[in-house]
Protein backbone atom coordinates (compact mmCIF):
# COMPACT_ATOMS: atom_id res chain seq x y z
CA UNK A 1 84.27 -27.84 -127.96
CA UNK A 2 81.31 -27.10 -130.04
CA UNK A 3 80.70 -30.76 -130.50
CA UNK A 4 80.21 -31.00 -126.91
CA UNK A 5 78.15 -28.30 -126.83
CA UNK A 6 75.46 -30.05 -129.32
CA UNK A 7 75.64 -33.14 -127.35
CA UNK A 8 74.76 -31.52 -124.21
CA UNK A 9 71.78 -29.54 -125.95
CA UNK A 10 70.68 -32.98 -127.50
CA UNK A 11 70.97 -34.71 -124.20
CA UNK A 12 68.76 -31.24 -122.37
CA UNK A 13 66.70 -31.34 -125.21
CA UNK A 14 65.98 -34.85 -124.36
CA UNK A 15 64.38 -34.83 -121.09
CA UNK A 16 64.85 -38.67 -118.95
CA UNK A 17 61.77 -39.88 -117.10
CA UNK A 18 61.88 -42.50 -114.74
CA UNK A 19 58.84 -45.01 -113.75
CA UNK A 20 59.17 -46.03 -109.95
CA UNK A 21 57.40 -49.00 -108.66
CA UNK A 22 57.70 -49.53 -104.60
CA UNK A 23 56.84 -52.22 -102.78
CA UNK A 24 53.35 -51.53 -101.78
CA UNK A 25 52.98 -51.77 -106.24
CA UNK A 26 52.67 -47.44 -106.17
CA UNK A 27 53.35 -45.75 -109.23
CA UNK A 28 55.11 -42.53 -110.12
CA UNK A 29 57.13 -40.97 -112.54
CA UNK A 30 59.84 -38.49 -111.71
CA UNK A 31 62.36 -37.01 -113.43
CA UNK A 32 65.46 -38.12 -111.63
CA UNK A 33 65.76 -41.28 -109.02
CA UNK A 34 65.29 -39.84 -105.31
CA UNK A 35 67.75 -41.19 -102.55
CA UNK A 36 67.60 -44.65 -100.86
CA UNK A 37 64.13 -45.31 -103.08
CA UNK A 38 63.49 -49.37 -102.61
CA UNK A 39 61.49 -50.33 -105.08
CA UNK A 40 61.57 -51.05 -108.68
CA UNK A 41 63.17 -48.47 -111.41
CA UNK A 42 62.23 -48.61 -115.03
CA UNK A 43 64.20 -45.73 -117.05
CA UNK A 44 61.09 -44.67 -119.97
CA UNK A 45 63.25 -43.33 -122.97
CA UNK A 46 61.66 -41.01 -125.45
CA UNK A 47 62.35 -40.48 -129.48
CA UNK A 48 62.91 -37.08 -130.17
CA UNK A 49 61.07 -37.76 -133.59
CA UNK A 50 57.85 -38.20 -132.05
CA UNK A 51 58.23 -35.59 -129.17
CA UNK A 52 58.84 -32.76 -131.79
CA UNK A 53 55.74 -30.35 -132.40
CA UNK A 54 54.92 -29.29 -136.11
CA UNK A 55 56.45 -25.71 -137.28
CA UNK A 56 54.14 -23.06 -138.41
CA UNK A 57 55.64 -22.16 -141.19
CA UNK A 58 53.85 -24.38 -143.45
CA UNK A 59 51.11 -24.37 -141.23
CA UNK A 60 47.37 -22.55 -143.15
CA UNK A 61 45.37 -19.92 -141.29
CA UNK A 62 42.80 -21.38 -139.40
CA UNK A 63 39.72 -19.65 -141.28
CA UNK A 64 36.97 -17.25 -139.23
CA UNK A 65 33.56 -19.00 -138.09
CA UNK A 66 31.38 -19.04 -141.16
CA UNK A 67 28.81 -16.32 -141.24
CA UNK A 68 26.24 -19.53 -140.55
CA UNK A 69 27.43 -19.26 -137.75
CA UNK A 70 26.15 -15.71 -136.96
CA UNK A 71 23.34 -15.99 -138.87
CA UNK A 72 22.22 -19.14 -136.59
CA UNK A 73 22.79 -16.72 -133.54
CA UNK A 74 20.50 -14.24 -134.82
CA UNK A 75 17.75 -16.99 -135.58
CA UNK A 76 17.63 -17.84 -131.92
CA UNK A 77 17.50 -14.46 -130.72
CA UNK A 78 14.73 -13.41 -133.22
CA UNK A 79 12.79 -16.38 -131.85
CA UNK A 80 13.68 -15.85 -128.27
CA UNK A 81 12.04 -12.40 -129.00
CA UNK A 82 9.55 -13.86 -130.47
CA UNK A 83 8.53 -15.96 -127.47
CA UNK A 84 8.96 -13.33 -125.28
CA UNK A 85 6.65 -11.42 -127.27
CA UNK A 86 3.66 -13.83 -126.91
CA UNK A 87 4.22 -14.57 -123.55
CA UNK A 88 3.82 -11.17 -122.66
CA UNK A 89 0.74 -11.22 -125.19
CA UNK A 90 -0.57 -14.41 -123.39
CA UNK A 91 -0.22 -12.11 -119.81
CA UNK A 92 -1.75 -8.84 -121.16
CA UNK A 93 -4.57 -11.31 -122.19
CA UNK A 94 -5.32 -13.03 -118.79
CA UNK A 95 -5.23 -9.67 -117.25
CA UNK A 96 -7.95 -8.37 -119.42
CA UNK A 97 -10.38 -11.80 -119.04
CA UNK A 98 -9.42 -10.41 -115.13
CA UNK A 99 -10.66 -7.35 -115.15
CA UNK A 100 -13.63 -8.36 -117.41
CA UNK A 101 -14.94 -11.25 -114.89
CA UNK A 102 -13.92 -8.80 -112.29
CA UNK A 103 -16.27 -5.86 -113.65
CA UNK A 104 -18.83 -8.10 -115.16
CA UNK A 105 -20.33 -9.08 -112.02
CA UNK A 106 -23.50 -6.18 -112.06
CA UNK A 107 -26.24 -7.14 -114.72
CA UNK A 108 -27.02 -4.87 -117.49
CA UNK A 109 -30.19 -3.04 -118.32
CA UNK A 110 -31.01 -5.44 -120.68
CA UNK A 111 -29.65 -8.69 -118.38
CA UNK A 112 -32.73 -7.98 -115.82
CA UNK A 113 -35.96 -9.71 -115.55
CA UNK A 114 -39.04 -8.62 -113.48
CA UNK A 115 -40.45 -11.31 -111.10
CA UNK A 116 -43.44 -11.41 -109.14
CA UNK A 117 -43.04 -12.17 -105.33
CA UNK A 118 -46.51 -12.70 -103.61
CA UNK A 119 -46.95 -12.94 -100.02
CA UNK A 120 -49.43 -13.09 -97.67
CA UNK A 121 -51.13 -9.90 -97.61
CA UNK A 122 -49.71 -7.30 -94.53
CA UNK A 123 -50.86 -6.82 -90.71
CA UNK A 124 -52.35 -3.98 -89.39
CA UNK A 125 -49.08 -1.71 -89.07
CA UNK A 126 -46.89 -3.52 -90.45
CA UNK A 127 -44.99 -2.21 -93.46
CA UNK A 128 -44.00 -3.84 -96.96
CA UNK A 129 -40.50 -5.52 -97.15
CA UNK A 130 -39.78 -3.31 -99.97
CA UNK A 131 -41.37 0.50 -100.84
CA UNK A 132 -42.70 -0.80 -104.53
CA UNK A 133 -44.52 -3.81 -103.15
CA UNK A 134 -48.68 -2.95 -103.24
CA UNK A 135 -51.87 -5.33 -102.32
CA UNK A 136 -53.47 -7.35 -104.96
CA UNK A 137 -57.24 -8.38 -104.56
CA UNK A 138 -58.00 -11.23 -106.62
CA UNK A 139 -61.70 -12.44 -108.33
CA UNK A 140 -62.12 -14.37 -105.91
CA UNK A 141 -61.66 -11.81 -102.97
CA UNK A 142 -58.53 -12.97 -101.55
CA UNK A 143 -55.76 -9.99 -101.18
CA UNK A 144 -52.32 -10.93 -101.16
CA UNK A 145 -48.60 -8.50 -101.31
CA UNK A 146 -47.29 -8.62 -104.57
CA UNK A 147 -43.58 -7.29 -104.51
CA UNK A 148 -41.68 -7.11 -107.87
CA UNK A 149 -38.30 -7.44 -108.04
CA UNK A 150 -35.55 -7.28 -110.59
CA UNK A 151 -33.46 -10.15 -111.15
CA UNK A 152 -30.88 -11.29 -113.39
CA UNK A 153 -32.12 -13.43 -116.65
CA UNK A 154 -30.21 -15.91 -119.02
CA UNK A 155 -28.75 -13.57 -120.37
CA UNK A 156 -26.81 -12.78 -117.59
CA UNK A 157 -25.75 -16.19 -116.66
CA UNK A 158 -24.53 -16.59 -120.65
CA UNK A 159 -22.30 -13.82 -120.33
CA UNK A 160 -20.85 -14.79 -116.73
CA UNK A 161 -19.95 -18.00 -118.62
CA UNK A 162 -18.60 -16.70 -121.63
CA UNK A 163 -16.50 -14.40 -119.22
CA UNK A 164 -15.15 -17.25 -117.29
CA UNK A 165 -14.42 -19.68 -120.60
CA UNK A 166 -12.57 -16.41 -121.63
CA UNK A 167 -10.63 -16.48 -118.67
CA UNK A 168 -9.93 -20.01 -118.42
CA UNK A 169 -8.91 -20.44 -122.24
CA UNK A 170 -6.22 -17.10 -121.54
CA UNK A 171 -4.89 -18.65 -118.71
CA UNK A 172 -4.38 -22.16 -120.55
CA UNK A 173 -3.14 -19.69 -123.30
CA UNK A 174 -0.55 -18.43 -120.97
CA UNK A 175 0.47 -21.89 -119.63
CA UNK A 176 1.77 -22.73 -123.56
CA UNK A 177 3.21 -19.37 -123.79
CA UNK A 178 5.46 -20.03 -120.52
CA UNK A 179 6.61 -23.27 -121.29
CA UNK A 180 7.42 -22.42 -124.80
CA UNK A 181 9.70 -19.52 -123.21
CA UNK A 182 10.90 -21.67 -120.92
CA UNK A 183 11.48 -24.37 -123.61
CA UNK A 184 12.71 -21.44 -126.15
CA UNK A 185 10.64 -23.16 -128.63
CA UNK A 186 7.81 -21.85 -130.89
């Protein structure tokens, strides 16, 4: 009796597969024949020997992730950090240039030149274009309007420039910064 018993565990322990070609050249596998099946049967045997898994017995730990691997981890967030850091740098920077160029746009006290308008001189009742304009008779008795007027100098114009370069060179700034982010390179 107990001899038949190990036979029949071998024989469960052995699982029977069957390959089934039909005529149409189909393949399956099943494990058992099915009813009236016309086609080709091709019983696939198995050796236990090479169907049996390892114990674990013998088997060693399988050792923790190195701390490299950690340490690698916090690398990449201290220079994701780091990039985040200068492109939010890069942004406070084309903000300021902004507001600079934005502000910039009245000359300074020292930014102004005087220049002398002259016009032809006024008619009877009419009035100057502007209330500091005043008549000018020359040598040679010819009057004309001369109106003074304030106007920006080179000055002026250099810093407008330098304002804009600013801008333009925080803005390219900001263009690295981004892709670099984006990239999540240095």
């Amino acid at each position: 009796m107990a001899a038949l018993a190990v036979a029949c565990a071998a024989i469960a322990a052995e699982p029977v597969l069957y390959k089934l070609v039909d005529r149409q050249g189909r393949v399956t596998y099943a494990d058992h024949v099915p009813k009236n099946f016309d086609g080709t049967v091709t019983r696939l045997e198995s050796e236990a020997s090479t169907n049996v898994l390892p114990g674990t017995a013998g088997r060693a730990e399988v050792p923790p992730l190195p701390p490299a691997t950690s340490a690698i981890a916090e690398k990449r967030r201290q220079a994701r950090e780091s990039l985040e850091k200068k492109l939010r740098e890069a942004q406070a920077r084309v903000e300021a240039a902004r507001k600079a160029l934005d502000g910039g746009h009245d000359p300074r006290d020292d930014e102004l030149q005087t220049i002398q308008h002259r016009r032809p001189p006024l008619a009877a009742g009419e009035t100057p274009p502007n209330p500091n304009c005043f008549s000018v008779t020359a040598p040679d008795g010819t009057v004309t309007l001369n109106c003074p007027t304030r106007v920006p100098d080179e000055a002026y114009y250099a810093r407008q420039a330098k304002l804009k370069e600013e801008l333009r060179a925080a803005e390219e700034a900001l263009a690295a910064a981004e892709f670099a982010y984006r990239r999540g390179t240095d």
